[in-house]
C-alpha atoms as a PDB file:
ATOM      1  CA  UNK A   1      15.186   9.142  -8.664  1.00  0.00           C
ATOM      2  CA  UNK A   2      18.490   8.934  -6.253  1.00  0.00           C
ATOM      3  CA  UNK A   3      17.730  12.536  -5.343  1.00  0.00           C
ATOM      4  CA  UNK A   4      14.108  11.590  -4.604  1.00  0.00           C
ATOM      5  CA  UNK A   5      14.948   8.532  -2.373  1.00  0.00           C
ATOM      6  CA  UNK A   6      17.546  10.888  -0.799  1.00  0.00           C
ATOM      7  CA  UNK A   7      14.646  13.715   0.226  1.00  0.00           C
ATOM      8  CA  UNK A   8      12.693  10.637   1.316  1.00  0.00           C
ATOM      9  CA  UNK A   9      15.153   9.312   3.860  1.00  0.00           C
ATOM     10  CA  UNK A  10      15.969  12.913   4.914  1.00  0.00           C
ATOM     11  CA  UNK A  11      11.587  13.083   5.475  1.00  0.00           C
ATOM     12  CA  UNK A  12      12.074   9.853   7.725  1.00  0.00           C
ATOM     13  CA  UNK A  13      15.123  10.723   9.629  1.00  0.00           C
ATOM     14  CA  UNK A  14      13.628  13.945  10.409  1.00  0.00           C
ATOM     15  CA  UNK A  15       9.714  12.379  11.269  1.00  0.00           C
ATOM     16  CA  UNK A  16      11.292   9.850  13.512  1.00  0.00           C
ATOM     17  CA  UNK A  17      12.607  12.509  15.601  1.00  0.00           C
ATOM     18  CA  UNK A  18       9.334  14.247  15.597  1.00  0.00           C
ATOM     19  CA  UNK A  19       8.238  10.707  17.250  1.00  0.00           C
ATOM     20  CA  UNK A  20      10.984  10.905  19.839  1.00  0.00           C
ATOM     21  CA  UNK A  21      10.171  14.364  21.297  1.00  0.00           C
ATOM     22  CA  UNK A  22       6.503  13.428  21.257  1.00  0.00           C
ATOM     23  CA  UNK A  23       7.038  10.042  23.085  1.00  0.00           C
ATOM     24  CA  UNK A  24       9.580  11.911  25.253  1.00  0.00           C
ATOM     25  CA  UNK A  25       7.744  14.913  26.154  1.00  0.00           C
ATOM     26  CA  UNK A  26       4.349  12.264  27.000  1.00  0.00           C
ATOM     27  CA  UNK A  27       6.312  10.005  28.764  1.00  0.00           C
ATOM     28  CA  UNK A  28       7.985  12.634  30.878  1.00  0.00           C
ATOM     29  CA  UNK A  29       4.645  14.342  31.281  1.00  0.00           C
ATOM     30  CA  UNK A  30       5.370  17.967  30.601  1.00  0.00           C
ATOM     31  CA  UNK A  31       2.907  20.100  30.098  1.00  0.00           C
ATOM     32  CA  UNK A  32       4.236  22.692  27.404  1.00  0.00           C
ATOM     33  CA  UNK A  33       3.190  24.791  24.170  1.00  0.00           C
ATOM     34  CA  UNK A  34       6.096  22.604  22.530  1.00  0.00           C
ATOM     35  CA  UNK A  35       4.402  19.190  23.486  1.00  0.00           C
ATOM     36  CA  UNK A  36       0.920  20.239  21.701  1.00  0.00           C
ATOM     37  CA  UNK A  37       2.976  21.456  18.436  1.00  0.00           C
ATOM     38  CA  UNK A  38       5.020  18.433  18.732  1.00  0.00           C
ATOM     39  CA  UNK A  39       1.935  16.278  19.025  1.00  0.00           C
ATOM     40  CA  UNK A  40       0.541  18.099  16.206  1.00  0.00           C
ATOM     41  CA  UNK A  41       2.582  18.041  14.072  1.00  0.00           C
ATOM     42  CA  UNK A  42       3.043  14.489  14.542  1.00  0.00           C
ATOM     43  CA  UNK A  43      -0.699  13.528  14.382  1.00  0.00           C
ATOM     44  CA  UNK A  44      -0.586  15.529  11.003  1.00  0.00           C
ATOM     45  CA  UNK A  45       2.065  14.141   9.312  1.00  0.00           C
ATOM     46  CA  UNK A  46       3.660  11.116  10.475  1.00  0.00           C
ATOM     47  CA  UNK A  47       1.791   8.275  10.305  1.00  0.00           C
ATOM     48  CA  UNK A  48       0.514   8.690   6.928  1.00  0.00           C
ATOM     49  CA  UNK A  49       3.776   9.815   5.605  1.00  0.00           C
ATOM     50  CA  UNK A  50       4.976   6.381   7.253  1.00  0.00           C
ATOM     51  CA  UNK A  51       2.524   4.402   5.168  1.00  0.00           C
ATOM     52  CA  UNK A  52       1.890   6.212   2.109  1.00  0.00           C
ATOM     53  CA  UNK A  53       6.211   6.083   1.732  1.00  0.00           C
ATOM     54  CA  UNK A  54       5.375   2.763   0.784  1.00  0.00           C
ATOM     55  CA  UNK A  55       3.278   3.867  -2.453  1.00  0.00           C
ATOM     56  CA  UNK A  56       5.585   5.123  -5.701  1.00  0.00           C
ATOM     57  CA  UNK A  57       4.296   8.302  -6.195  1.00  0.00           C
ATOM     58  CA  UNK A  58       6.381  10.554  -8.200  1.00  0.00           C
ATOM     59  CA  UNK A  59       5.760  14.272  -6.830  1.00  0.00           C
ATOM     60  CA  UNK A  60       7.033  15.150  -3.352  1.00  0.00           C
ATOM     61  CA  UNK A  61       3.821  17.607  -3.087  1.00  0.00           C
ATOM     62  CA  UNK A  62       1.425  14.470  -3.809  1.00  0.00           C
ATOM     63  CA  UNK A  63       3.398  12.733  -0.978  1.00  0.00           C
ATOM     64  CA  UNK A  64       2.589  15.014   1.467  1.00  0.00           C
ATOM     65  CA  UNK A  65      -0.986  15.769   0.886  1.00  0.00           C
ATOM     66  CA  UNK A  66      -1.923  12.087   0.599  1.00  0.00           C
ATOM     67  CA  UNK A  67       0.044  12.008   4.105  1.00  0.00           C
ATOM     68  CA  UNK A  68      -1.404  14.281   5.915  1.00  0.00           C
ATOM     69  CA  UNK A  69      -4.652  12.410   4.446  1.00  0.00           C
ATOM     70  CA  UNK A  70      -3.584   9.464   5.917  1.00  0.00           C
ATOM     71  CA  UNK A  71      -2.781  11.061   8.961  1.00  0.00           C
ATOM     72  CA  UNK A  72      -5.373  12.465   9.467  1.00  0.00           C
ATOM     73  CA  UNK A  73      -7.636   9.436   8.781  1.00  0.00           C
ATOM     74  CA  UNK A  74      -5.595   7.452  10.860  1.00  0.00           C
ATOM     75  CA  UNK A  75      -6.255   9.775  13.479  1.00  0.00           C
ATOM     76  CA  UNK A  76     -10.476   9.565  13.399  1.00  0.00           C
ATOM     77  CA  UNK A  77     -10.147   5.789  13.450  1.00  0.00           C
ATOM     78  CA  UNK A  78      -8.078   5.618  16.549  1.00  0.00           C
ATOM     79  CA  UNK A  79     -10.453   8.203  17.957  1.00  0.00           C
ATOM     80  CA  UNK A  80     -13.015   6.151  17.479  1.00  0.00           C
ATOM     81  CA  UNK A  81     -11.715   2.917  18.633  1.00  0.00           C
ATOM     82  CA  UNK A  82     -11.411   5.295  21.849  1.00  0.00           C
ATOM     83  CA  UNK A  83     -14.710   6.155  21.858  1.00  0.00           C
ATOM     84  CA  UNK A  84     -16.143   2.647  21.052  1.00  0.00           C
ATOM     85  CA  UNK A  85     -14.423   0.831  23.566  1.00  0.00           C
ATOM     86  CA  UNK A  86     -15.101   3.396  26.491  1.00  0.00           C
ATOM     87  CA  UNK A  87     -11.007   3.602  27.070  1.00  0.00           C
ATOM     88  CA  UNK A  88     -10.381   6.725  26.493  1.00  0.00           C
ATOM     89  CA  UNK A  89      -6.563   7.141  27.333  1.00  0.00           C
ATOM     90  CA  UNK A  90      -5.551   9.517  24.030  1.00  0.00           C
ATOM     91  CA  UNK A  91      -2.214   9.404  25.740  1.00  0.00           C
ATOM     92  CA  UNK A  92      -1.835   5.637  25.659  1.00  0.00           C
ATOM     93  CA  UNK A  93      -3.009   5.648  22.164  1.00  0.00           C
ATOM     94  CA  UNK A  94      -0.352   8.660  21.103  1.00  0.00           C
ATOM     95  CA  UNK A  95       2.080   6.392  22.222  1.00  0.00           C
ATOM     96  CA  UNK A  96       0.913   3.306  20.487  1.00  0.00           C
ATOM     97  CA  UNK A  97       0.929   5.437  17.280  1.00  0.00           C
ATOM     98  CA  UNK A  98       3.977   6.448  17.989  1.00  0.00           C
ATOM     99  CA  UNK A  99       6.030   3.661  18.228  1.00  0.00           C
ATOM    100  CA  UNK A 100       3.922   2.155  15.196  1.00  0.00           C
ATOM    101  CA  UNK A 101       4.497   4.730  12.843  1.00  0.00           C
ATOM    102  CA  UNK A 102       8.700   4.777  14.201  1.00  0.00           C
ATOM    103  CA  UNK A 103       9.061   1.266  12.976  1.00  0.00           C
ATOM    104  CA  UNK A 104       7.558   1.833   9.754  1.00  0.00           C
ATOM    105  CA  UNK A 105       9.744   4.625   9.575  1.00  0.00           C
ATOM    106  CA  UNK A 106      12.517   2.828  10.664  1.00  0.00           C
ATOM    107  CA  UNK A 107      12.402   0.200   8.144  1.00  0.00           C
ATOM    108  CA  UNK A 108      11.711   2.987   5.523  1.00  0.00           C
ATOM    109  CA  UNK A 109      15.299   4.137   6.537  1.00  0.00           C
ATOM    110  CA  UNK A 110      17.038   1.245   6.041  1.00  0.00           C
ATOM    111  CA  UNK A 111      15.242   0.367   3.019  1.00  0.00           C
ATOM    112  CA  UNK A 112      16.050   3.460   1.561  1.00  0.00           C
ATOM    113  CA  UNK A 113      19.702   3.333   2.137  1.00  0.00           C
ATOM    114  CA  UNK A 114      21.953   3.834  -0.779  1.00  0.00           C
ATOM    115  CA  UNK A 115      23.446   0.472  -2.095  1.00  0.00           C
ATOM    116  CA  UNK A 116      27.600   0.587  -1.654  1.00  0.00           C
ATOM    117  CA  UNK A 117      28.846  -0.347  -5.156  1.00  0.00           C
ATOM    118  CA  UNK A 118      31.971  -2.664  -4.781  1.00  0.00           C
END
């Protein structure tokens, strides 16, 4: 299970800096092959991994599938909120996504911490 928790907060630490470069390379507004993979393969991955870390499930593989799931669900509904509300600023909404899905990772992080025995 500590090996587990340890891949976990390895997933996070790794995910949140997928959500650095993508806010970073949006922000900065460069236009580059690595900004669409980055956006990619943060669409694809991170927000769902960021909410599904919150589940117990015991295989790593189940993890991932039910996060790029998520993801990818999470994705169509922001879409359509887009759509819907005639604001269609996918950047702005990126952006929002991103700094969502950070904090949840965030808190993963330090919730996943290894306790310091005295």
């Amino acid at each position: 299970m500590a090996e587990q928790l340890r891949i976990r907060r390895i997933t996070a630490y790794c995910l949140l800096g997928v959500c650095f470069v993508t806010a970073l390379l949006i922000v900065l507004n460069l236009h580059t092959p690595v900004r669409t993979i980055a956006v990619l393969l943060f669409t694809g991955t991170a927000p769902g991994w960021a909410l599904i870390s919150y589940v117990n499930v015991r295989h790593l593989s189940v993890t991932w599938i039910g996060a790029v799931g998520l993801s990818l669900s999470v994705g169509l509904v922001v879409s359509q909120a887009l759509v819907l509300t005639h604001a269609w600023h996918p950047e702005a909404a990126v952006l929002g996504l991103v700094f969502a899905t950070a904090a949840l990772l965030a808190h993963h992080v330090l919730r996943s911490r290894p306790r310091s025995v005295p």
